[in-house]
C-alpha atoms as a PDB file:
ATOM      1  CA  UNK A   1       0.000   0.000   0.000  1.00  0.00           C
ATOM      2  CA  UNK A   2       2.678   2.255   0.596  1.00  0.00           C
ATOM      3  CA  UNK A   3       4.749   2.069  -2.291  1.00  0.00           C
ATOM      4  CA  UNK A   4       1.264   2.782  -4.494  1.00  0.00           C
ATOM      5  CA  UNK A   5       1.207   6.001  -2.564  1.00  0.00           C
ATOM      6  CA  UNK A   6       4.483   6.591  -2.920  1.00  0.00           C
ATOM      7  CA  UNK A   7       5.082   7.121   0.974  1.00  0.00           C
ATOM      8  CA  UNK A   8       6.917   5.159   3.849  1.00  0.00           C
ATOM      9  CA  UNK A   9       5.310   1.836   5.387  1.00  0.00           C
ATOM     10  CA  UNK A  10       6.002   3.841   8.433  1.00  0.00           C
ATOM     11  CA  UNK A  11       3.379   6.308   7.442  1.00  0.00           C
ATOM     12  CA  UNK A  12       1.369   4.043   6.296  1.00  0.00           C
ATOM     13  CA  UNK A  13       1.322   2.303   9.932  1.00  0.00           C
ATOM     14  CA  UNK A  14       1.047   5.680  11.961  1.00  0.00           C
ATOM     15  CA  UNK A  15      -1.827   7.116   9.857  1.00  0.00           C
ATOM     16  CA  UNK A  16      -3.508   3.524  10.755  1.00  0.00           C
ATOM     17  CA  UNK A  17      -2.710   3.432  14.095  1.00  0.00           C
ATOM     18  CA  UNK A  18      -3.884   7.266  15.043  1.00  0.00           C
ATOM     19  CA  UNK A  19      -7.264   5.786  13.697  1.00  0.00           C
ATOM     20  CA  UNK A  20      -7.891   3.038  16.039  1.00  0.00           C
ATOM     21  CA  UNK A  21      -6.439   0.016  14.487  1.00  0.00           C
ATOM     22  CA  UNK A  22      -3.382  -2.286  15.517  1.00  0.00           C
ATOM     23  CA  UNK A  23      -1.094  -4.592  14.063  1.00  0.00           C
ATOM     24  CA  UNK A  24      -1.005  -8.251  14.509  1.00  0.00           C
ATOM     25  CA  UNK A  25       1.051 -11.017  13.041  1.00  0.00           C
ATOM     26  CA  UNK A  26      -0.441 -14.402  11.800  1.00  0.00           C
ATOM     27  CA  UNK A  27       0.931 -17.229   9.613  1.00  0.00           C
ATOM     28  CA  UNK A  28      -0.309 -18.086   5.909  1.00  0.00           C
ATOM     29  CA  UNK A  29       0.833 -20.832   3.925  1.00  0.00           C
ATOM     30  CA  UNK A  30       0.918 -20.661   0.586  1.00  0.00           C
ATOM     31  CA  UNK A  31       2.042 -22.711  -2.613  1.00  0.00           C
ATOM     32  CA  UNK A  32       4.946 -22.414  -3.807  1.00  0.00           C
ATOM     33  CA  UNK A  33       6.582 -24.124  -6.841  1.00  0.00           C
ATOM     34  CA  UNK A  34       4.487 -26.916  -5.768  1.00  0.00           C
ATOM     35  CA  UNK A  35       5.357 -26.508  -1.816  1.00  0.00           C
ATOM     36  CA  UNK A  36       3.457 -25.670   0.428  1.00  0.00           C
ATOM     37  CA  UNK A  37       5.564 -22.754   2.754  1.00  0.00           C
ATOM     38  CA  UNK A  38       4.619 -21.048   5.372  1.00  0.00           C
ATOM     39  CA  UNK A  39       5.264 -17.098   5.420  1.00  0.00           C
ATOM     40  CA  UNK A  40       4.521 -13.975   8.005  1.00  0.00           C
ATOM     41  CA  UNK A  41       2.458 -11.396   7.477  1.00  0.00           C
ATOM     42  CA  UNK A  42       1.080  -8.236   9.258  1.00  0.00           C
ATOM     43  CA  UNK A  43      -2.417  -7.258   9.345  1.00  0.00           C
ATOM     44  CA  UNK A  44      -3.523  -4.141  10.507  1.00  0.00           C
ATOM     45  CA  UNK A  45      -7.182  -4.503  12.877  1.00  0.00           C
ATOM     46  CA  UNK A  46      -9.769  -3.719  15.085  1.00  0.00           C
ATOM     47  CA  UNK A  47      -9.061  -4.494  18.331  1.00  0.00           C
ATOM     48  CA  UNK A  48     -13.006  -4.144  19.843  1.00  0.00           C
ATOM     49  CA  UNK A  49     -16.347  -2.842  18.703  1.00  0.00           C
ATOM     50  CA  UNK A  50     -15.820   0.366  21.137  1.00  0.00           C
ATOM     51  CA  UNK A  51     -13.154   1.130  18.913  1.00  0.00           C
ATOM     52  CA  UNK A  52     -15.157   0.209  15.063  1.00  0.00           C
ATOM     53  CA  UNK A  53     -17.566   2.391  16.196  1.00  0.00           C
ATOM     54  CA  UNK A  54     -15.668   5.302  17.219  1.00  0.00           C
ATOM     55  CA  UNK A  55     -13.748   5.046  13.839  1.00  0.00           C
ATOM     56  CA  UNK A  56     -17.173   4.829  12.077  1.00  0.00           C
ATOM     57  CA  UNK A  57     -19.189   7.885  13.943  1.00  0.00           C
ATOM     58  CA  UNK A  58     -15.885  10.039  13.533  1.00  0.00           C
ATOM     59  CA  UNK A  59     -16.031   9.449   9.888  1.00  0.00           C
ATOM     60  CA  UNK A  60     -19.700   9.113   8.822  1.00  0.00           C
ATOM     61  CA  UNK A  61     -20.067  12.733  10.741  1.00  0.00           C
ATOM     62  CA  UNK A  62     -17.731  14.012   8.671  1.00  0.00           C
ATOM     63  CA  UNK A  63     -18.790  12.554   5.127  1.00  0.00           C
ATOM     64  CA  UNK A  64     -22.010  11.345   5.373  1.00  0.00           C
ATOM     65  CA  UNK A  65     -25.620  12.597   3.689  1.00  0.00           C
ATOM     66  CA  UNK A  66     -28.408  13.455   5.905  1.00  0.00           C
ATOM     67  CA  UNK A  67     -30.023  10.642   5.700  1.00  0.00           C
ATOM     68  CA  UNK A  68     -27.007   9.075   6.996  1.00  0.00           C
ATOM     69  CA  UNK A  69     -26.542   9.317  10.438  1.00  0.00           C
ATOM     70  CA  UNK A  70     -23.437   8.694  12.872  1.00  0.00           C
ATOM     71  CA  UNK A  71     -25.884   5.932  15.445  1.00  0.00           C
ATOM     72  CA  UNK A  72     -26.546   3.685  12.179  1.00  0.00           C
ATOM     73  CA  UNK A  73     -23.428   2.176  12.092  1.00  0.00           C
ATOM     74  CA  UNK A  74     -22.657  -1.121  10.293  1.00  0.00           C
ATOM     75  CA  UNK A  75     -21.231  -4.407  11.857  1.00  0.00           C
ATOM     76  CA  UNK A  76     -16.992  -4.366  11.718  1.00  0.00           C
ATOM     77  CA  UNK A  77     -15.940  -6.624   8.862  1.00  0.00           C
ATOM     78  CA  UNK A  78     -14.236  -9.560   9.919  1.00  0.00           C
ATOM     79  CA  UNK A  79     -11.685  -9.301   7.996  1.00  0.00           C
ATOM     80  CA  UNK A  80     -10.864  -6.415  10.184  1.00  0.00           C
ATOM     81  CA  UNK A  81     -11.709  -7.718  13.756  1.00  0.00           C
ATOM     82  CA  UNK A  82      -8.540  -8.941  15.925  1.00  0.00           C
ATOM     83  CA  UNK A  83      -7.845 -12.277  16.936  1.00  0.00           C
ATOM     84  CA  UNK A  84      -9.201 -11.375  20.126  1.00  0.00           C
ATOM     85  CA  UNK A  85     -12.203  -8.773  19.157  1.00  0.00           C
ATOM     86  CA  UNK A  86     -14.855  -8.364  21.129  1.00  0.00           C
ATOM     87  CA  UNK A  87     -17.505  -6.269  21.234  1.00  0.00           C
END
């Protein structure tokens, strides 16, 4: 993501961080040259719904139509929620 926007991962992690979300590690195995290997990666999350929905209202205020409002806010992703989210 950073190198599309031409900036540091470093940036790319504080701008993510001063918005509620955290970084966790987690394992993936993929296939490689028909092997299966096992690689690291970094996800960036939401650690609990107290923190989704603060993320949410702060931006739906700022963006949203009328008819949107900042107490209709929809369900985190869970592609999103931590290991250990809860609500």
């Amino acid at each position: 993501m950073a190198k599309k926007f031409g900036i540091s991962t470093k940036s790319v992690s504080d701008a993510l961080f001063s918005i509620g979300m955290r970084s966790e590690q987690n394992t993936v195995t993929i296939l490689k040259d028909g092997k299966l290997k096992s690689k690291k990666t970094r996800m960036y999350v939401v650690s609990n719904g107290a923190v989704w929905r603060e993320m949410v209202k702060r931006y739906l205020a700022q963006d949203s139509e009328p008819k949107e409002k900042p107490d209709n806010i929809p369900e985190c992703p869970d592609v999103l929620k931590a290991k250990r989210y809860h609500e």
